[in-house]
Protein backbone atom coordinates (compact mmCIF):
# COMPACT_ATOMS: atom_id res chain seq x y z
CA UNK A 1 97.03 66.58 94.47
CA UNK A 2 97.49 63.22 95.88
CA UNK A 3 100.12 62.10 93.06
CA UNK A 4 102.36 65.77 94.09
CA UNK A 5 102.14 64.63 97.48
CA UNK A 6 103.51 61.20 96.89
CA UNK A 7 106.35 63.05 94.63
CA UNK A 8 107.05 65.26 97.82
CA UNK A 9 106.78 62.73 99.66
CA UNK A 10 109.25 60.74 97.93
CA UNK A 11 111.68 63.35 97.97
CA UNK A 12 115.47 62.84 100.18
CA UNK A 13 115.59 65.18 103.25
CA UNK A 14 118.85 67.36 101.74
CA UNK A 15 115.80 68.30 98.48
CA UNK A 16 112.65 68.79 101.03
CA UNK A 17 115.31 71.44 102.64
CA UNK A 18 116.59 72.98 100.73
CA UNK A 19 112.76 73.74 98.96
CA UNK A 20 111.90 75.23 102.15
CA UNK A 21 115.03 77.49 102.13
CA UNK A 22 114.12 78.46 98.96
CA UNK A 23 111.23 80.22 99.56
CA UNK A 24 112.42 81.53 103.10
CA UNK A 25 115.59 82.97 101.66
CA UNK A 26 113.40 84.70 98.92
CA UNK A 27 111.14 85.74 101.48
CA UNK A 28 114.14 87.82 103.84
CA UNK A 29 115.59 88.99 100.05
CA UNK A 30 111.88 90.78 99.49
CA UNK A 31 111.55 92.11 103.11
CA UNK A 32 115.73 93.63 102.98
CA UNK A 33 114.82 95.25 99.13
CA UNK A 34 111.52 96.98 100.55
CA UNK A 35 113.13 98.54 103.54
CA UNK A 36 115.80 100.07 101.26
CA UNK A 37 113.06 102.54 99.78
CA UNK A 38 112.60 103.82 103.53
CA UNK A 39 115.71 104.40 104.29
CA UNK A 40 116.59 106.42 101.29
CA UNK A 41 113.51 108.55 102.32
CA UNK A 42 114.95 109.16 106.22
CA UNK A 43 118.08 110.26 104.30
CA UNK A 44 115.89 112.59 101.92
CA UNK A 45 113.69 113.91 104.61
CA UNK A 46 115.98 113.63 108.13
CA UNK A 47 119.28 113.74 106.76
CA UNK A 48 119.76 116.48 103.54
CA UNK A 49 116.78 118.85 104.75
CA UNK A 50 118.45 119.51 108.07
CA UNK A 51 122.11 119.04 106.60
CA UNK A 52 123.12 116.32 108.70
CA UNK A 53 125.89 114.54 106.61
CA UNK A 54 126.72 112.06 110.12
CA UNK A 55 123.13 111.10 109.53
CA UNK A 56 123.27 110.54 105.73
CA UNK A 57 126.28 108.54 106.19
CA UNK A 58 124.95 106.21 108.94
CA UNK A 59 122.08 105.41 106.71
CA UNK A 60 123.88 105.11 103.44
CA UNK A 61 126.10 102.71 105.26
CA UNK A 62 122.95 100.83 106.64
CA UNK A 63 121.36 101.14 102.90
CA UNK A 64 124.44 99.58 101.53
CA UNK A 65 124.61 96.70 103.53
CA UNK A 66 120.99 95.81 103.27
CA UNK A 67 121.72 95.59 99.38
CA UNK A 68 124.20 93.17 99.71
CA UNK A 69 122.39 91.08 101.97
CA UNK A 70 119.57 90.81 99.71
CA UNK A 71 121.94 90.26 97.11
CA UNK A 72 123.28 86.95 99.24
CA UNK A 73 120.08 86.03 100.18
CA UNK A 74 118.86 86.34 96.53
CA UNK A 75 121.80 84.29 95.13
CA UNK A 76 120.68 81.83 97.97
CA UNK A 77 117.49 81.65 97.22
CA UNK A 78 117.99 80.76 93.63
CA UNK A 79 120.46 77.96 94.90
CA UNK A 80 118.05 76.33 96.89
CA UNK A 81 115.84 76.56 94.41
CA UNK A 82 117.88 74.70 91.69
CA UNK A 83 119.26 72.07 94.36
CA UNK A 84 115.60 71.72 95.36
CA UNK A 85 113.72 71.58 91.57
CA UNK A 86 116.80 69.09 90.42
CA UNK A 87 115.82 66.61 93.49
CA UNK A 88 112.40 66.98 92.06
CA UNK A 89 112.95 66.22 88.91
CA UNK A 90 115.15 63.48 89.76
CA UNK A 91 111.95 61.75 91.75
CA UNK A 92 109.91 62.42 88.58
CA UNK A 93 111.96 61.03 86.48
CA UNK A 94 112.65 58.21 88.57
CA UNK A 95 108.82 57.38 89.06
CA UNK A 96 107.54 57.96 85.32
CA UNK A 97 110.33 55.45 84.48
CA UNK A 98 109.22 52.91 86.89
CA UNK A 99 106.19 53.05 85.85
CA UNK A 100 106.48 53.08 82.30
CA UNK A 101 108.11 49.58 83.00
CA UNK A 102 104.90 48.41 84.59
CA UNK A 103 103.02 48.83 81.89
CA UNK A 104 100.77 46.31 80.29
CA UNK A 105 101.65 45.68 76.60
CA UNK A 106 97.85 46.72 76.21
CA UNK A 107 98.88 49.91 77.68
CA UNK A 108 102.41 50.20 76.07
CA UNK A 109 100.46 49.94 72.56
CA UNK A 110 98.33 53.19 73.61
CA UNK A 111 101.15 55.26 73.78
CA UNK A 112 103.74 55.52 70.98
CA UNK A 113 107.66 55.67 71.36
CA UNK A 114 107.75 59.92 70.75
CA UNK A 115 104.87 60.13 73.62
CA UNK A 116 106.97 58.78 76.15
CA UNK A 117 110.06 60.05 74.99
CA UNK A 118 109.05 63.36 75.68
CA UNK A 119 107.03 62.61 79.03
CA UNK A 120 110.57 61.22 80.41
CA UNK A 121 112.30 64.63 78.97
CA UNK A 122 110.60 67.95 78.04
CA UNK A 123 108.26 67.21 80.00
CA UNK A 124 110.08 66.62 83.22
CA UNK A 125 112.18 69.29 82.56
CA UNK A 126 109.06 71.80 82.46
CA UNK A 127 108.28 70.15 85.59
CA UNK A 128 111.50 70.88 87.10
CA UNK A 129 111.83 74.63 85.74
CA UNK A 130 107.40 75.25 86.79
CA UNK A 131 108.73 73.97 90.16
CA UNK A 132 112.04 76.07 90.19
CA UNK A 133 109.43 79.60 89.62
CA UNK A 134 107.12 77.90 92.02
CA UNK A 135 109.87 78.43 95.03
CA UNK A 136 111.15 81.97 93.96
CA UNK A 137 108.96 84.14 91.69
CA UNK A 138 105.47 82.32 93.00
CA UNK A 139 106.74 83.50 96.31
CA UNK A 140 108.24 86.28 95.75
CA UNK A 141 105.17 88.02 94.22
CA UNK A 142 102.73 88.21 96.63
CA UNK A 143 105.53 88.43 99.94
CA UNK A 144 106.58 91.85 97.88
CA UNK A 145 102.86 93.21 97.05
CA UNK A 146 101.97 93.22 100.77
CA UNK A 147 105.51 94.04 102.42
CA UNK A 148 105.44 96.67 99.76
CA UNK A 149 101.55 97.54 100.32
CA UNK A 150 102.26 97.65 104.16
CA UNK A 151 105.53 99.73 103.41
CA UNK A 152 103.45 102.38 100.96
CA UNK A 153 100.71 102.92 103.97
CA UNK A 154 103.52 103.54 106.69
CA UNK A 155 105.27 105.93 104.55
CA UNK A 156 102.25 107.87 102.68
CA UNK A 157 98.26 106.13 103.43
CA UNK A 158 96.43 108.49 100.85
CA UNK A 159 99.47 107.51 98.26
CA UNK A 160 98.94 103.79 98.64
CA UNK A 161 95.31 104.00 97.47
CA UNK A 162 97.28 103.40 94.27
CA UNK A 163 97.90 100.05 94.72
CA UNK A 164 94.18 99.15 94.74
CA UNK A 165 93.16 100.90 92.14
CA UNK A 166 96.12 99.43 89.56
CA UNK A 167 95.13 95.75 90.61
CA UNK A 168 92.40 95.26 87.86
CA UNK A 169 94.88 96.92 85.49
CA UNK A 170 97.60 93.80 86.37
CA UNK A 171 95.04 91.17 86.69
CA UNK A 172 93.31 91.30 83.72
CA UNK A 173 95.77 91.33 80.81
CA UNK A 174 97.12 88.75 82.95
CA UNK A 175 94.53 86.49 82.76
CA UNK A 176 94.05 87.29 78.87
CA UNK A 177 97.70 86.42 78.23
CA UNK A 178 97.30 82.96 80.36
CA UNK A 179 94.01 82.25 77.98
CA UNK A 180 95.64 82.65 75.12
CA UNK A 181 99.04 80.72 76.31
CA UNK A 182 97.20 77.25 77.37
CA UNK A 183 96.29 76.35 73.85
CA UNK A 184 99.00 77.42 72.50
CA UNK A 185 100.71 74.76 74.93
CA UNK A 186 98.94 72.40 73.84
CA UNK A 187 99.92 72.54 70.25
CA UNK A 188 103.85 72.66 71.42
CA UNK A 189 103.47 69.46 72.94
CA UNK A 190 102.10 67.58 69.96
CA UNK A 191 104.53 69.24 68.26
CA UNK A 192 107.56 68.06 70.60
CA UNK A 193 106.09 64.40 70.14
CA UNK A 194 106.18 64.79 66.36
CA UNK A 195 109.75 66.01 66.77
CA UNK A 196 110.79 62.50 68.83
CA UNK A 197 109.33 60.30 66.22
């Protein structure tokens, strides 16, 4: 934890904004894409039952714009994100290499040529990409199960009782998958270190 902080740390103003963009642009993208639901129910229920086409216009012109401005904050948000996990990478980079440089020729005989080849490359670049998903999709996940939790109670309570109940269902093949992915990881770097040798 201490070692992410220095990297943050380390990071030039223009990166440490734009990774707080990131996640606030994703965050308004969510919030616009969950009221869109609602408003094509007041169109169902307010507008078409009672015939009221002035209605079902105002709304569809409402609905409409709220899609494109989740579509600008979403294209945003994945700019911010790329600007942000570059300057990142950039700082890793930057600080592996420095380091490697440091080294003791004890400690440059523990690790051979392929090892740090791919530390300075794949590696970073996984870095970069885990940190990219970190500032959209890690925030986009739960900011859209309670907006959309929240949403499902104001619209229908009894309905929403769903959401609860599929949890487990998500959860737990999730988990299975990530048990089965780690070692698997494992292998593909010892692999990638084979394939620099």
């Amino acid at each position: 934890m201490k070692s992410f902080k220095k990297l943050i740390g380390g990071l030039e103003k223009r990166f440490v904004l734009t990774s707080l963009l990131a996640p606030l642009a994703i965050t308004v993208e969510v919030v616009l894409e969950v009221l869109i639901p609602l408003l094509m129910a007041k169109i169902i229920d307010q507008g078409i039952a009672s015939q009221n086409l002035g209605l079902v216009a105002r709304l569809g012109i409402i609905m409409v714009s709220l899609a494109l401005l989740a579509l600008v904050f979403g294209s945003l948000s994945g700019i911010f994100a790329s600007f942000a996990s570059l300057g990142f990478a950039k700082n890793l980079r930057k600080k592996l290499f420095s380091k490697v440089q440091d080294f003791s020729f004890a400690n440059i005989d523990s690790f051979s040529t392929a090892s740090l080849v791919t530390r300075l490359t794949t590696d970073v670049t996984n870095v970069q990409q885990l940190y990219q998903m970190a500032l959209r999709m890690f925030v986009r996940a739960p900011v859209m199960f309670v907006s959309a939790t929240i949403m499902s109670f104001y619209i229908n309570p009894s309905l929403a009782r769903v959401f609860f109940v599929a949890i487990p269902f998500i959860f737990i093949p999730m988990i299975f998958i990530l048990r089965k992915a780690f070692p698997r990881f494992s292998l593909m770097m010892k692999k990638y270190d084979a394939l620099n040798a």
